[in-house]
Protein backbone atom coordinates (compact mmCIF):
# COMPACT_ATOMS: atom_id res chain seq x y z
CA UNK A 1 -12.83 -4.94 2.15
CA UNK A 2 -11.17 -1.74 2.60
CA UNK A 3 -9.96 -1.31 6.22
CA UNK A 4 -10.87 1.79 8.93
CA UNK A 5 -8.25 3.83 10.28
CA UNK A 6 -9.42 6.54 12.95
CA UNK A 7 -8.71 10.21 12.80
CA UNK A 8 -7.42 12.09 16.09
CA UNK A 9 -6.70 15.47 16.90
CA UNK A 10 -3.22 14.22 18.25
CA UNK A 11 -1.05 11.25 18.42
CA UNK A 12 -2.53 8.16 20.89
CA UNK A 13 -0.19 5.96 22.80
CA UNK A 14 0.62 2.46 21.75
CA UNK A 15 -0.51 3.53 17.85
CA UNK A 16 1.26 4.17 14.93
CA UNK A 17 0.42 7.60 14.00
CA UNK A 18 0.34 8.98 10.80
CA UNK A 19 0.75 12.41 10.56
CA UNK A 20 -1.09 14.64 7.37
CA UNK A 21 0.30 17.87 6.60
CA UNK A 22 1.37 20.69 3.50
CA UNK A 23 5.06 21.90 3.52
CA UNK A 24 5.97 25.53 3.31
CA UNK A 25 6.54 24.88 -0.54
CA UNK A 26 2.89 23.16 -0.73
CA UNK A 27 4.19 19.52 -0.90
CA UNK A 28 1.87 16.96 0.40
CA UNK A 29 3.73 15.15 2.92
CA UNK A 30 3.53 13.02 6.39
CA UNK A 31 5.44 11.93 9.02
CA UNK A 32 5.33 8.36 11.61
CA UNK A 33 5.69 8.29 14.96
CA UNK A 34 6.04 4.91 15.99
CA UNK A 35 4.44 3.74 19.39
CA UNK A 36 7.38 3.76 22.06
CA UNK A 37 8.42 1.26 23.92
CA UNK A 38 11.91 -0.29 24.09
CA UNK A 39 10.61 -3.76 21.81
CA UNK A 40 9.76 -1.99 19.10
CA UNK A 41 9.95 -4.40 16.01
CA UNK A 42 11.06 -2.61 12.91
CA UNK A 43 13.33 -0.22 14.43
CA UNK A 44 15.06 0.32 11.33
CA UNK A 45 12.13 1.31 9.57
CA UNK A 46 11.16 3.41 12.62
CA UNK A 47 14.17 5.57 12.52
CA UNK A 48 13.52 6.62 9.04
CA UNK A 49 9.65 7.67 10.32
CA UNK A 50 11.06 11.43 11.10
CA UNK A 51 11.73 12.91 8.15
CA UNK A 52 8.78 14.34 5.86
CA UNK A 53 7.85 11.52 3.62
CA UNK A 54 5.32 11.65 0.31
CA UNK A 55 2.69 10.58 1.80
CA UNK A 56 1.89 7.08 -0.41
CA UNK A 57 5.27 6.30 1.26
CA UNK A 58 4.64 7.49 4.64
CA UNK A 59 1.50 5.60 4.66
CA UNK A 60 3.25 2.22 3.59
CA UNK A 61 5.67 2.69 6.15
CA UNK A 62 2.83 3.04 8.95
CA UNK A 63 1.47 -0.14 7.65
CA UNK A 64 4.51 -1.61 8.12
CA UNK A 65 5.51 -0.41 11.69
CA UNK A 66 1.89 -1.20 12.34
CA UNK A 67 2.06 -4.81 11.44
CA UNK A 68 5.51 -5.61 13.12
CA UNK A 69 4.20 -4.14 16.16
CA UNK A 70 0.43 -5.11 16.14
CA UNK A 71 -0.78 -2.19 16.56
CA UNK A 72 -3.14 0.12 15.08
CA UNK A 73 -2.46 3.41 13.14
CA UNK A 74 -4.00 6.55 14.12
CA UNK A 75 -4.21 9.96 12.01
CA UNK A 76 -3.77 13.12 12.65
CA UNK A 77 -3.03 16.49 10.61
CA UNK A 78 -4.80 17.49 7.78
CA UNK A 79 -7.42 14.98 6.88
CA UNK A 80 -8.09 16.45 3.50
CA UNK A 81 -4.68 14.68 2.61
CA UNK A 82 -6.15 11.53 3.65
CA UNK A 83 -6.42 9.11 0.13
CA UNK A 84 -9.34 7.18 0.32
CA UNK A 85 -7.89 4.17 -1.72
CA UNK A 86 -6.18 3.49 1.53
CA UNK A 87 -9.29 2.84 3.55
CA UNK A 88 -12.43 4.63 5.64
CA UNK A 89 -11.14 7.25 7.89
CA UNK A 90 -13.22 7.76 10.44
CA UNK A 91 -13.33 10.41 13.80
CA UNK A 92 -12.55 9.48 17.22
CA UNK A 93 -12.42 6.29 19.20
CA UNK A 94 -13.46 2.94 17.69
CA UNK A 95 -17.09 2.20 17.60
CA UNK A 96 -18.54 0.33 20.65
CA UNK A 97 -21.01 -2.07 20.82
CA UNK A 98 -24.47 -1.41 23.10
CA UNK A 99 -26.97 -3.96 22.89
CA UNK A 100 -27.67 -6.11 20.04
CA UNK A 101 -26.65 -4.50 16.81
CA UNK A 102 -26.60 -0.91 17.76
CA UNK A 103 -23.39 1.24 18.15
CA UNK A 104 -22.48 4.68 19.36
CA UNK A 105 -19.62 6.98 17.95
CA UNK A 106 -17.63 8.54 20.79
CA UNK A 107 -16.49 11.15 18.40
């Protein structure tokens, strides 16, 4: 089962975020931002998260930081970029529940 990952127009505190974008030279690349805080686990990896990475790498990386951290990753950018062999991307916040079996998108 493939996994969600929401789509913001910015980055969200206490997230990973993964962000989409087209260089100058039309490369698809992406940065991390990792969530701050002075216990961040996989600093190492973190410190590499600021330079324009291709973006199977960037992603991977996110993952990563993500996991370490137990956090979630957020998107933001270009969501055309977005490979959908890496999951559902979805808008907004997460889905909440509201009675039995119905939901509402806070998109």
């Amino acid at each position: 089962m493939k996994s969600s990952f929401r789509y913001h127009d910015g980055p969200q505190n206490g997230s990973v975020t993964l962000f989409l974008f087209i260089t100058p030279d039309n490369q698809p690349r992406a940065t991390v931002r990792p969530p701050s805080g002075d216990d961040l686990a996989f600093s190492e990896a973190a410190a590499d998260s600021e330079a324009p990475l291709p973006l199977a790498k960037a992603f991977a990386l996110a993952v990563r930081i993500a996991n370490r951290n137990d956090v979630e990753i957020v998107v933001n950018g270009d969501p055309a970029l977005w490979d959908a062999d890496w999951g559902l991307l979805v808008n907004g916040r997460p889905e909440r529940q509201h009675g039995p079996g119905q939901t509402v998108d806070h998109a």
